[in-house]
Protein backbone atom coordinates (compact mmCIF):
# COMPACT_ATOMS: atom_id res chain seq x y z
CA UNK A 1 0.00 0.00 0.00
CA UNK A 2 3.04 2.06 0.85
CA UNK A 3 1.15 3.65 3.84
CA UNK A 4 0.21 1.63 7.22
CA UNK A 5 -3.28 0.81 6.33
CA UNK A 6 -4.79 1.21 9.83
CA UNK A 7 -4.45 4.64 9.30
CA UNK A 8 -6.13 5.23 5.85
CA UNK A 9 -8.65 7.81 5.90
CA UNK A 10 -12.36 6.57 5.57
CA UNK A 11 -15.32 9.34 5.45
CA UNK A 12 -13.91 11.05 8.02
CA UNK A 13 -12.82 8.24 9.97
CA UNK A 14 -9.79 5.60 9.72
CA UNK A 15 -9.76 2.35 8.12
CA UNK A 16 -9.35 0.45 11.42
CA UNK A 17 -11.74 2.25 13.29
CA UNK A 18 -14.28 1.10 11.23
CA UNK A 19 -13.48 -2.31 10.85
CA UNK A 20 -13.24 -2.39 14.82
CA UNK A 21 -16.33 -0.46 15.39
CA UNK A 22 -18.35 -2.78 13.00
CA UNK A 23 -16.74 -5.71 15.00
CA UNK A 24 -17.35 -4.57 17.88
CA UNK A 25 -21.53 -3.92 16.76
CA UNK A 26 -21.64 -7.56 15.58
CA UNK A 27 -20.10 -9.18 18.40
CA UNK A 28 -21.00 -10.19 21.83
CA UNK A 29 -17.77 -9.42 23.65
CA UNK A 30 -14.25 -7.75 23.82
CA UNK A 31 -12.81 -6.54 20.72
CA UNK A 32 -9.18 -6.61 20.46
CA UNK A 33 -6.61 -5.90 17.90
CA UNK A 34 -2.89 -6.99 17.20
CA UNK A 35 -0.53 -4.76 16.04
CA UNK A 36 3.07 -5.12 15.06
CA UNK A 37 5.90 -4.23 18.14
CA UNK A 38 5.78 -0.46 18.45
CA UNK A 39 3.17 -0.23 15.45
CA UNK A 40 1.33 3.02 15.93
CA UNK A 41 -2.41 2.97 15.79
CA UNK A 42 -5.02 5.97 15.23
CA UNK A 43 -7.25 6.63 17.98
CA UNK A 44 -9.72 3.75 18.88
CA UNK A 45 -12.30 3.24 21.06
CA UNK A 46 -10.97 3.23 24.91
CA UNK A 47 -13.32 -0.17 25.61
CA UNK A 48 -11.08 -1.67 22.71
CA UNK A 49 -8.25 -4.11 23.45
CA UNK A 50 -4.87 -3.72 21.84
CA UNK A 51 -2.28 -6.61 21.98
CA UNK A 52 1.59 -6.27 21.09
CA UNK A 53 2.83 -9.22 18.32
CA UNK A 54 5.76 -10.43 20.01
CA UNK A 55 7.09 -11.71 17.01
CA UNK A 56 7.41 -10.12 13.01
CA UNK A 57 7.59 -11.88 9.95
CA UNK A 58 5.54 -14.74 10.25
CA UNK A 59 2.24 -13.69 8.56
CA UNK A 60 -1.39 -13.80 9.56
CA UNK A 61 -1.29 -16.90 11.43
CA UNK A 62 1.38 -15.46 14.34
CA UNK A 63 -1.55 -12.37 14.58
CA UNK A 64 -4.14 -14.98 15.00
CA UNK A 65 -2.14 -17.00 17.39
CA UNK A 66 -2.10 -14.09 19.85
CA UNK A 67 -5.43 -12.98 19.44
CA UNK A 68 -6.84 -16.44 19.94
CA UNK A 69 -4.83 -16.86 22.99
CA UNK A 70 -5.76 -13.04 24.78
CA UNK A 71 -10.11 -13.63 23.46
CA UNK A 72 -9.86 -17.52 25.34
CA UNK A 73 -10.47 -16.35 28.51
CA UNK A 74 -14.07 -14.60 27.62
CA UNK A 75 -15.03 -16.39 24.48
CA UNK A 76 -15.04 -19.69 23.15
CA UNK A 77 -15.25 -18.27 19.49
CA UNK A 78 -13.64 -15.52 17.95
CA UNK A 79 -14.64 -13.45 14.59
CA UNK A 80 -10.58 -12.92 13.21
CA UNK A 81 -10.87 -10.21 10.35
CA UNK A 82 -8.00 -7.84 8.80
CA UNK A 83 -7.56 -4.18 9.09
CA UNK A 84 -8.45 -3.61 5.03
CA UNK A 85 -12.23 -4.49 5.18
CA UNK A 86 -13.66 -1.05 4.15
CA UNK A 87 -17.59 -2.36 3.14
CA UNK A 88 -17.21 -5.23 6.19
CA UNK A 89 -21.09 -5.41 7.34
CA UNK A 90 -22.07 -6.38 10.49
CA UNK A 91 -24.65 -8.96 9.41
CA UNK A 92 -21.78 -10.89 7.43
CA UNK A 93 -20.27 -11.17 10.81
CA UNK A 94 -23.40 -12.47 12.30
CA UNK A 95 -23.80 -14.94 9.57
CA UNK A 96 -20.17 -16.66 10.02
CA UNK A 97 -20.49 -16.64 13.91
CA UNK A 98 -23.68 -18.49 13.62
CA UNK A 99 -22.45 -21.37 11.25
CA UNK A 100 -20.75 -22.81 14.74
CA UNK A 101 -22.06 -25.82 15.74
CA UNK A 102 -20.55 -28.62 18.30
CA UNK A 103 -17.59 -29.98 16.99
CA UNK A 104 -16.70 -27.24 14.66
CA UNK A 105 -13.29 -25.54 14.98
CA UNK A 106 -13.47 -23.05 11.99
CA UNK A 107 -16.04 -21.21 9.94
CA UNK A 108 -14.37 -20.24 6.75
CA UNK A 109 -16.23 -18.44 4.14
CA UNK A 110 -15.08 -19.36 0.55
CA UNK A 111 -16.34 -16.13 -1.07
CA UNK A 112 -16.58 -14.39 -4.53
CA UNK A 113 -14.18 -17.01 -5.66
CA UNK A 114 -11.33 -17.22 -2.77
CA UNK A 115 -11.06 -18.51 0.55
CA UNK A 116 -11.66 -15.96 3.30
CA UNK A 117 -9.24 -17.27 6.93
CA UNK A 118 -9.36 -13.36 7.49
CA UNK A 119 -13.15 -13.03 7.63
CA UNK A 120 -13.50 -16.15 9.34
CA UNK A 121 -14.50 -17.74 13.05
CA UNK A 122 -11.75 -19.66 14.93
CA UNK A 123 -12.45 -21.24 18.39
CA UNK A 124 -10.61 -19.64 20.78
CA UNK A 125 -9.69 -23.02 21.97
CA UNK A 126 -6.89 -23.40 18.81
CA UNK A 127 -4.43 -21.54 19.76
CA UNK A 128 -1.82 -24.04 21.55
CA UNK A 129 -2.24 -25.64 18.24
CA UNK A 130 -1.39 -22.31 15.95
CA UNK A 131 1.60 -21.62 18.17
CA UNK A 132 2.81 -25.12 17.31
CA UNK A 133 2.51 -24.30 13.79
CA UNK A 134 4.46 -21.21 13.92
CA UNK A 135 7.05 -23.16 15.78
CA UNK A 136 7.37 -25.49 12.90
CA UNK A 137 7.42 -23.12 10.22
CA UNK A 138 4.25 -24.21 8.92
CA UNK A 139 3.13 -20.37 8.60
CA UNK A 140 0.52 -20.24 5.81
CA UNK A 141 -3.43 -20.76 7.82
CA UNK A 142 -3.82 -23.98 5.17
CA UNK A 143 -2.34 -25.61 7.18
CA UNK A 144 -4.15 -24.97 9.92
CA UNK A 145 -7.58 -26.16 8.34
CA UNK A 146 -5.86 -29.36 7.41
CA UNK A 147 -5.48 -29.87 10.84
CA UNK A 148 -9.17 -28.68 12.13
CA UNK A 149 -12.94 -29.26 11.67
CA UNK A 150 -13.42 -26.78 8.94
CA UNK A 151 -16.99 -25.73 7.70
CA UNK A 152 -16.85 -24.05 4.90
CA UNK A 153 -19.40 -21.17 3.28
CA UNK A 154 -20.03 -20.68 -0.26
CA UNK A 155 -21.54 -17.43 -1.72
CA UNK A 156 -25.38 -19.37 -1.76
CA UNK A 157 -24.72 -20.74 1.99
CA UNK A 158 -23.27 -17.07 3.10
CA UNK A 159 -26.43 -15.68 1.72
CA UNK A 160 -28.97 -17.79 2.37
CA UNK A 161 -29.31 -15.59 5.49
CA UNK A 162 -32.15 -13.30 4.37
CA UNK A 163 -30.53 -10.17 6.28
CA UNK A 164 -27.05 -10.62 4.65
CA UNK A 165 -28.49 -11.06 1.09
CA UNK A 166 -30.95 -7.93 1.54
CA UNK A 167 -27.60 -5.51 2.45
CA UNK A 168 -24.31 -6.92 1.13
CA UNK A 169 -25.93 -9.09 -2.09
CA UNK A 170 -22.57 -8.78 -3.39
CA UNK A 171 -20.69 -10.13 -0.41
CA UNK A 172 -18.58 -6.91 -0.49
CA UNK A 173 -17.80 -7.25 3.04
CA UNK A 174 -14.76 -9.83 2.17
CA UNK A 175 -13.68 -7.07 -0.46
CA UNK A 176 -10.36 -5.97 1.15
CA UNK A 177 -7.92 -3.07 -0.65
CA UNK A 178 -4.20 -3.94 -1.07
CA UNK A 179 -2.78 -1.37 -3.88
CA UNK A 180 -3.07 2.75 -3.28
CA UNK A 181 -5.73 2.32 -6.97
CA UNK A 182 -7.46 -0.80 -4.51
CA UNK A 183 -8.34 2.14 -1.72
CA UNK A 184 -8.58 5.15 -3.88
CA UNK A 185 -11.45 2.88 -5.89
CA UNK A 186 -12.99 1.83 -2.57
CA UNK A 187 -13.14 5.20 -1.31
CA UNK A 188 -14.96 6.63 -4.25
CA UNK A 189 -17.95 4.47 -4.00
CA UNK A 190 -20.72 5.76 -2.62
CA UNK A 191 -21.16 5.79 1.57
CA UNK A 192 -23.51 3.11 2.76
CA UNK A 193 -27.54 4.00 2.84
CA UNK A 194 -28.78 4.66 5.92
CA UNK A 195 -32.04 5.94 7.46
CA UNK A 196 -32.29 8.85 10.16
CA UNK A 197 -34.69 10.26 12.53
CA UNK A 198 -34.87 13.50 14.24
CA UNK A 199 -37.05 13.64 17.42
CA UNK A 200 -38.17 16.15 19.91
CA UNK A 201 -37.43 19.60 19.20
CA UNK A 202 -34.77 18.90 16.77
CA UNK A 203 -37.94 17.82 14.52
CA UNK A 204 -39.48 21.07 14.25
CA UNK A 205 -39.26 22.98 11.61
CA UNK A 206 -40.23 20.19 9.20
CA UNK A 207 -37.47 18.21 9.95
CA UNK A 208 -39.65 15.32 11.23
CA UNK A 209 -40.15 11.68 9.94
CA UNK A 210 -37.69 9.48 8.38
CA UNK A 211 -34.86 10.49 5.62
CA UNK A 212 -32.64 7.86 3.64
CA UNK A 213 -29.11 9.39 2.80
CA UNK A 214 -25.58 8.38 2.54
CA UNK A 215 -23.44 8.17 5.15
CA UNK A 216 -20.29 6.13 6.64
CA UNK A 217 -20.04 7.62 10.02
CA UNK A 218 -22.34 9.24 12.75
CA UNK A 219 -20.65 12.25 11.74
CA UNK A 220 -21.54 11.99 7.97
CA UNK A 221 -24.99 11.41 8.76
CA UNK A 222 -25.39 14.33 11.40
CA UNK A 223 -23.78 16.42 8.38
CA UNK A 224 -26.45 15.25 5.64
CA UNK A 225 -29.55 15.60 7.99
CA UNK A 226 -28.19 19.19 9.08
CA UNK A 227 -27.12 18.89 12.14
CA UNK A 228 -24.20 19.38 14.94
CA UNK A 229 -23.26 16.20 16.55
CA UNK A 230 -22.62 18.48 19.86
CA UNK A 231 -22.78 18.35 23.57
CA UNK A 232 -26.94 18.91 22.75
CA UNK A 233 -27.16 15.83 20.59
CA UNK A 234 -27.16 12.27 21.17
CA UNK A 235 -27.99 9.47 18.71
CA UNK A 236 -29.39 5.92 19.43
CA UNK A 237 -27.68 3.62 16.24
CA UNK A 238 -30.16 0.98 15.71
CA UNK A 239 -32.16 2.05 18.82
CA UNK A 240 -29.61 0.36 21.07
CA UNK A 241 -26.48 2.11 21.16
CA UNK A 242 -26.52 5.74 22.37
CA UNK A 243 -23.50 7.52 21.26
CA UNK A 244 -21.94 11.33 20.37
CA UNK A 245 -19.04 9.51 18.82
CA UNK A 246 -18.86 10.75 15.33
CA UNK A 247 -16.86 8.01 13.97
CA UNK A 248 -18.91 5.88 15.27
CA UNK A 249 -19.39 3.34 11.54
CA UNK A 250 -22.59 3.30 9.87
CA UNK A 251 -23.36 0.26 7.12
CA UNK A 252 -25.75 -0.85 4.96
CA UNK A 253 -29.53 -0.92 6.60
CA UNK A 254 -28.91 0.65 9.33
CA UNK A 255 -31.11 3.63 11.31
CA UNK A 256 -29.78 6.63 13.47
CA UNK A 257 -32.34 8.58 15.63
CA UNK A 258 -30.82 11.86 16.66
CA UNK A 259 -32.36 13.76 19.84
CA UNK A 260 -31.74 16.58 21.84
CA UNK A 261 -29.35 15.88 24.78
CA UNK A 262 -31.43 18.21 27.46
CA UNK A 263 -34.82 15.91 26.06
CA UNK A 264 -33.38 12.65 27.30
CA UNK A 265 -29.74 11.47 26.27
């Protein structure tokens, strides 16, 4: 890329706070991400975990060995993704998680032609065996699923789940950007659809009801429904999560209700 990728500018935002704030919408637990030693990171969420690769060189696997290891504590599964998954949707998440079933020790989507082991479910449970791997020199995550109880999900079996197929039809979410034309192509398409609300007094004025526009962050979408994500605005994201963040990530489907701070946020 010839630029650290977790610090690509994305509507706003940066590359890997969106992938970690979609993450961290989709899943039931800590979120935590690996770095390289010393790697710098742009600001994340404080509530977000960040881990220190003892080791460099040795590829995805030695990343997922140490994530694996820090999540086993609180999880018995783990959704392991990259940095570079600008159009990542929440509900692909959701999808792969829920392919686990006893006896299964990896859910690895085979999508839009190419197998996916960084948009994939590991159980936490793996990761004496990964380290072993590394120690080997067996580095590449093949050889890994030789090794495990893989089940694997085609495009059809990714979306037979209604709510995947009805926002990412295209399975863009595995769609990741290695070349500067990769991102500068990603970051021209349009931001993700979204619907907003305006209640209480910041519905006068006509502004009431519900508008669809485009926007990637909470930010974006204050912006397009005019308004200043302030002190005197709060917004409920899918009418659970009550934030001011304005990088908090908006995708596909999704519905922000903005209210006035002093009328109940």
């Amino acid at each position: 890329m010839g630029a650290p990728k977790a610090a690509l500018e994305w509507h706003g935002s940066t590359l890997l706070r969106r992938t970690v704030g979609i993450v961290g919408r989709a899943v039931d637990g800590p979120v935590l991400v690996v770095r390289a030693p010393d790697q710098p990171l742009p600001p994340l969420d404080p509530g977000v975990r960040v881990l220190d690769d003892p080791r460099e060189g040795l590829g995805p696997l030695q990343g997922i060995a140490v994530g694996l290891a820090a999540a086993a504590p609180d999880a018995d599964v783990a959704f392991v993704c990259s940095t570079d998954l600008p159009f990542l949707h929440g509900a692909f998440v959701r999808r792969v998680l829920a392919a686990f079933v006893e006896g299964v020790d990896v859910v690895l989507p085979d999508a839009r032609g190419h197998r996916q082991p960084l948009a994939a479910a590991y159980r936490t449970a793996l990761a004496p065996r990964v380290e072993r791997l590394l120690t080997e020199g067996r580095l590449r995550p093949a050889f890994l699923f030789d090794e495990c109880r893989v089940v694997r999900l085609d495009d059809a079996a990714l979306l037979a789940d209604p709510v995947l197929a009805a926002v990412d039809p295209a399975l863009d979410s595995v769609a990741n950007v290695n070349e500067p034309a990769d991102y500068e192509r990603a970051r021209a398409r349009p931001a993700p659809q979204v619907t907003v609300q305006r209640f209480g007094t910041l519905a006068g004025d006509g502004h009431g009801g519900r508008r669809t526009l485009r926007a990637a962050t909470l930010a974006g979408a204050a912006a397009a429904a005019e308004l200043v994500l302030d002190r005197h605005v709060v917004a409920a994201v899918n009418g659970d999560r009550i934030t001011r963040d304005g990088e908090t990530p908006l995708a596909a489907g999704d519905t922000v209700s903005f209210l006035a701070a002093d009328a109940g946020g």
